[in-house]
C-alpha atoms as a PDB file:
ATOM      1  CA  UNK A   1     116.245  84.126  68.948  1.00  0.00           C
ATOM      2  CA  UNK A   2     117.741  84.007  72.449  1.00  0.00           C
ATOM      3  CA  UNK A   3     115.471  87.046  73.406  1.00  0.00           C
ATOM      4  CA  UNK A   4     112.357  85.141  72.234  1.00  0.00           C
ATOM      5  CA  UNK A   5     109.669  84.744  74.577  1.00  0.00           C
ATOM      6  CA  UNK A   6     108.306  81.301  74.842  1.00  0.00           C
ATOM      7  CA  UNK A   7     105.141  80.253  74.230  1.00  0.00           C
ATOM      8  CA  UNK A   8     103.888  84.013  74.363  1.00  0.00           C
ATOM      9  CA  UNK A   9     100.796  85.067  76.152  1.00  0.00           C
ATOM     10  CA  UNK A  10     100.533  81.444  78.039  1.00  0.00           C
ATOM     11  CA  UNK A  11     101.560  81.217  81.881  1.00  0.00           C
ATOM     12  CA  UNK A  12     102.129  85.031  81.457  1.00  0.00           C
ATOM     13  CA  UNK A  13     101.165  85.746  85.043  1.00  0.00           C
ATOM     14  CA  UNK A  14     103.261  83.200  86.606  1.00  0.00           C
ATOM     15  CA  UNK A  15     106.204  83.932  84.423  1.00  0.00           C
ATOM     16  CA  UNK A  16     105.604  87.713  85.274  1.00  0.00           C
ATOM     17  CA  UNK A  17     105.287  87.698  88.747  1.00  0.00           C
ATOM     18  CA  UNK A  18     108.345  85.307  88.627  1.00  0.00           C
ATOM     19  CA  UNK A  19     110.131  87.391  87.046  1.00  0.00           C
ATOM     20  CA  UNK A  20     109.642  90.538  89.177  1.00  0.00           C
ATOM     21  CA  UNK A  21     109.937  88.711  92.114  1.00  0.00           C
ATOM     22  CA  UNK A  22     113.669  87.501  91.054  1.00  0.00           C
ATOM     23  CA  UNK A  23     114.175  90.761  90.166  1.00  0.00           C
ATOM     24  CA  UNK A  24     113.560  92.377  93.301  1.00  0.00           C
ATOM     25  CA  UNK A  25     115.618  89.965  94.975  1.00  0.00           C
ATOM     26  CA  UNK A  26     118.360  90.489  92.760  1.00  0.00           C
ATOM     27  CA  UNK A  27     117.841  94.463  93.088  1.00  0.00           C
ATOM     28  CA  UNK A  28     118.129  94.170  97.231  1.00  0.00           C
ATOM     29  CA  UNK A  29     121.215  91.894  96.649  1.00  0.00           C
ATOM     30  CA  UNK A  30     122.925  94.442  94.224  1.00  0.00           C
ATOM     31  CA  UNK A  31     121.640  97.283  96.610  1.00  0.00           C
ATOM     32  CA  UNK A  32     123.524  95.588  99.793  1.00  0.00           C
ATOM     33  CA  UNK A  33     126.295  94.500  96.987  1.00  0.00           C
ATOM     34  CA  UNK A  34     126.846  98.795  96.658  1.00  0.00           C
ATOM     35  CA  UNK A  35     126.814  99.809 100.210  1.00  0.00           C
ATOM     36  CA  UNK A  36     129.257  96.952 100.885  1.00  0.00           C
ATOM     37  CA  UNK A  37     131.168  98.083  97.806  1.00  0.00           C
ATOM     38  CA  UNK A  38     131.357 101.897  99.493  1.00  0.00           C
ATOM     39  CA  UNK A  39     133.061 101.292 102.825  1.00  0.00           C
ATOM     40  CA  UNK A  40     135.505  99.145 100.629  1.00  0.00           C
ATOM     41  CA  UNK A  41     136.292 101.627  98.249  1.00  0.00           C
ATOM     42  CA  UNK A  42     135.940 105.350  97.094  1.00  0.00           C
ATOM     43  CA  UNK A  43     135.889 104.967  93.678  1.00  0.00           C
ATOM     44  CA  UNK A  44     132.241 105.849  92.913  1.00  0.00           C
ATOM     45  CA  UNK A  45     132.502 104.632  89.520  1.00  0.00           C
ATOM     46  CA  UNK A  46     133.128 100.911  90.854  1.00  0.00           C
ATOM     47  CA  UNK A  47     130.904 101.243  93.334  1.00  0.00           C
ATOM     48  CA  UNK A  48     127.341 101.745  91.347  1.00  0.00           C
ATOM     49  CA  UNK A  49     128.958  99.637  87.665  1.00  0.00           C
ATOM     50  CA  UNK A  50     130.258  96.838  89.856  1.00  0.00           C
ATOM     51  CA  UNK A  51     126.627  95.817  91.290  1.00  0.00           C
ATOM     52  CA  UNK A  52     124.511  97.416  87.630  1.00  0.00           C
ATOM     53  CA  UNK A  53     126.809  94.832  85.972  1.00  0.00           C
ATOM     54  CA  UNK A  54     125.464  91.817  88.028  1.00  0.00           C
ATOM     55  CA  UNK A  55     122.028  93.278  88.165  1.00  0.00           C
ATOM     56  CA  UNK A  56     122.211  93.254  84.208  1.00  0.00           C
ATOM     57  CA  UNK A  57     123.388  89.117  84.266  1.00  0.00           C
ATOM     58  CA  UNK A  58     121.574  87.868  86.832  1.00  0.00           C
ATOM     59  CA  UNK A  59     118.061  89.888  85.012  1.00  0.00           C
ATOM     60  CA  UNK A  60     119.380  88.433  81.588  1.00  0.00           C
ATOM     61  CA  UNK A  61     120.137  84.902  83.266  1.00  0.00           C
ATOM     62  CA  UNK A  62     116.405  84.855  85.240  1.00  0.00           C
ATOM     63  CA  UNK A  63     114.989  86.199  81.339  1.00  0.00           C
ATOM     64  CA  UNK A  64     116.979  83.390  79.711  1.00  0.00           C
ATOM     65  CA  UNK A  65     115.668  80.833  82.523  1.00  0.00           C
ATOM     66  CA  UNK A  66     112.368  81.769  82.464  1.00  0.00           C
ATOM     67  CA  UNK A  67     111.651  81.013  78.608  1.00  0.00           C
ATOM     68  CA  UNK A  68     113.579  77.777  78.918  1.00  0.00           C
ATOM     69  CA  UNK A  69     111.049  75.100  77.756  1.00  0.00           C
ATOM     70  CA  UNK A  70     111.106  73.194  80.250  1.00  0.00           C
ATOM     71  CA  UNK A  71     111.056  75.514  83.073  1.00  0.00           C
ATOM     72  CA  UNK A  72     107.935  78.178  80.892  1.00  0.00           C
ATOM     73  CA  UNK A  73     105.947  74.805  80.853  1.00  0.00           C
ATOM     74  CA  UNK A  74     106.114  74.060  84.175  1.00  0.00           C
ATOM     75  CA  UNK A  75     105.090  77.546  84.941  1.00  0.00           C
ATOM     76  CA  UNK A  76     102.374  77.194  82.153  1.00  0.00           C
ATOM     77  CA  UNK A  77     100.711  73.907  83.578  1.00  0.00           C
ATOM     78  CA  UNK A  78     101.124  75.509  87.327  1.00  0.00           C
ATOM     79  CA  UNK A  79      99.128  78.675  85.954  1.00  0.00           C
ATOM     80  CA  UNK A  80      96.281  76.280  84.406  1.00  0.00           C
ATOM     81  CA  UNK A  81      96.509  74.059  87.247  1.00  0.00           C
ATOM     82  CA  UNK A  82      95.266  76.716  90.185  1.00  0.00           C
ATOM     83  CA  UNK A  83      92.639  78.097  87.232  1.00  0.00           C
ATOM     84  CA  UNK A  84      91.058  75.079  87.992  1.00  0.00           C
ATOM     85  CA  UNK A  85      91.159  75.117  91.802  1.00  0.00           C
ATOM     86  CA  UNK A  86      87.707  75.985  93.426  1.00  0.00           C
ATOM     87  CA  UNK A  87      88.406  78.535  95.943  1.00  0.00           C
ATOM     88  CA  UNK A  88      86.345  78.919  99.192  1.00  0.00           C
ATOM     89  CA  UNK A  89      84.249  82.016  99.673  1.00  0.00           C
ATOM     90  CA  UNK A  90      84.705  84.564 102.465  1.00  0.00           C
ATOM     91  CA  UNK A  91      82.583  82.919 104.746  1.00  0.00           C
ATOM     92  CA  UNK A  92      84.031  79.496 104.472  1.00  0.00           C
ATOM     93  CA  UNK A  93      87.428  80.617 105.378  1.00  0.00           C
ATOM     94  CA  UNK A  94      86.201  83.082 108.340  1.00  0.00           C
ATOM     95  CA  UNK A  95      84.074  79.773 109.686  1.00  0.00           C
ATOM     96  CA  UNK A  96      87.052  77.653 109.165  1.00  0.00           C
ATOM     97  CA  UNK A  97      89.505  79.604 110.583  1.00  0.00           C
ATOM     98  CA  UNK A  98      87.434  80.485 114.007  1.00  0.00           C
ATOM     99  CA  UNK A  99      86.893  77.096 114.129  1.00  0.00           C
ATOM    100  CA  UNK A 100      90.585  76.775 114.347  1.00  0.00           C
ATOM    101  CA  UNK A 101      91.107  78.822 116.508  1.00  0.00           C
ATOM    102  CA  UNK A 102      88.621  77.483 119.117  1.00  0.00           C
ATOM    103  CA  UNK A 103      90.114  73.740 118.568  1.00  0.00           C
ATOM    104  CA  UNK A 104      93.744  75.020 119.318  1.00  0.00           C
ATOM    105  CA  UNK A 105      92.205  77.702 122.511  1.00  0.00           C
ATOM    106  CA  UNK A 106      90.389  74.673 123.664  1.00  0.00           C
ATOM    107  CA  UNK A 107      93.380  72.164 123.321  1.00  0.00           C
ATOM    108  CA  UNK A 108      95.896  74.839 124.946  1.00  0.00           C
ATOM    109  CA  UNK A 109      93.794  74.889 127.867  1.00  0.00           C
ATOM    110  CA  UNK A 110      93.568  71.241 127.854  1.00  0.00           C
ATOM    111  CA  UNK A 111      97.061  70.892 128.235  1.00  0.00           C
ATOM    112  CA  UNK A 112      98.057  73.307 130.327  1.00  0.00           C
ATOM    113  CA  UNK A 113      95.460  71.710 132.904  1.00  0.00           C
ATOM    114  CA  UNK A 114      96.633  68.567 132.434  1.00  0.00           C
ATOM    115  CA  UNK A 115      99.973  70.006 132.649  1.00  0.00           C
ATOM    116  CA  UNK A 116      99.111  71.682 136.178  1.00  0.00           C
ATOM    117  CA  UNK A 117      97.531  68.805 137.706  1.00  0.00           C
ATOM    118  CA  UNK A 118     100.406  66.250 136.593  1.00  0.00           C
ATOM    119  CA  UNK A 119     102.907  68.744 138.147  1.00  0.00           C
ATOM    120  CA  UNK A 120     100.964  69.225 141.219  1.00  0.00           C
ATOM    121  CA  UNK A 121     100.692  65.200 141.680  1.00  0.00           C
ATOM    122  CA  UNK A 122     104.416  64.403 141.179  1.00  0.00           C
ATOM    123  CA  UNK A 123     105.456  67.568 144.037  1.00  0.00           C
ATOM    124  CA  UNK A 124     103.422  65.388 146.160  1.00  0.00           C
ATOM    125  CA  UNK A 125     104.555  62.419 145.431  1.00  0.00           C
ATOM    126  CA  UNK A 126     107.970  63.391 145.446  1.00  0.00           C
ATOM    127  CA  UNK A 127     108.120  65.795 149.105  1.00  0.00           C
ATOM    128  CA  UNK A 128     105.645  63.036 150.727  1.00  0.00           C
END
C-alpha cells in the first residue's frame, strides 16, 4: 500500500515532472556527495554506497511525498488549473515583448538625460 500511486493517471504530468526534477537534484547532490566522499577516503566501496544509499531515501522519500493526499491534490488542481489558462499566441508575446522593450529603451534614455542635465546643473551651481 505504501507504494500505491495516488489518484493514478490524474496530475500525472505535474507529479512526473516533479518527480524527475527532485530527482535530478538529488542525483547532482549525491554526485558532489561522491567526489567529496573521494578526497576523504579511499575506500571505493564507501565512496559510491555512501551517496546510492541517500539517493535510494531521498527518491523513496520524494515517491512517498509525492502521493501524499494532500500534496498529489495540490499538484492535481495546479495541473487542471493552467489547462484552463488561455495562452497568448506567438504574435501576442513578440508584440508585447518589443513593446517592452521600447518602454524600458525609451525610459533608460529618459533617465540618463535627466540624469546628465541634473549633474551638469549642480557642477555649476556648486564651482560658481
Amino acid at each position: 500500500m505504501a507504494l500505491e500511486i495516488y489518484k493514478h493517471g490524474q496530475g500525472k504530468y505535474t507529479r512526473l515532472w516533479s518527480g524527475v526534477g527532485a530527482a535530478v537534484i538529488i542525483g547532482l547532490g549525491c554526485y558532489r556527495l561522491y567526489e567529496k566522499l573521494g578526497v576523504l577516503t579511499n575506500n571505493l566501496w564507501l565512496q559510491t554506497m555512501i551517496p546510492t544509499v541517500v539517493f535510494v531515501v531521498l527518491a523513496g522519500s520524494v515517491f512517498w511525498a509525492i502521493n501524499r493526499p494532500s500534496i498529489a491534490d495540490f499538484m492535481i488542481a495546479a495541473e487542471g488549473e493552467v489547462k484552463k489558462v488561455s495562452w497568448s499566441s506567438r504574435q501576442e508575446i513578440a508584440v508585447s515583448t518589443f513593446i517592452v522593450m521600447v518602454v524600458v529603451v525609451f525610459l533608460a534614455l529618459l533617465l540618463g538625460t535627466s540624469d546628465l542635465i541634473l549633474q551638469v546643473l549642480f557642477n555649476k551651481l556648486l564651482a560658481g
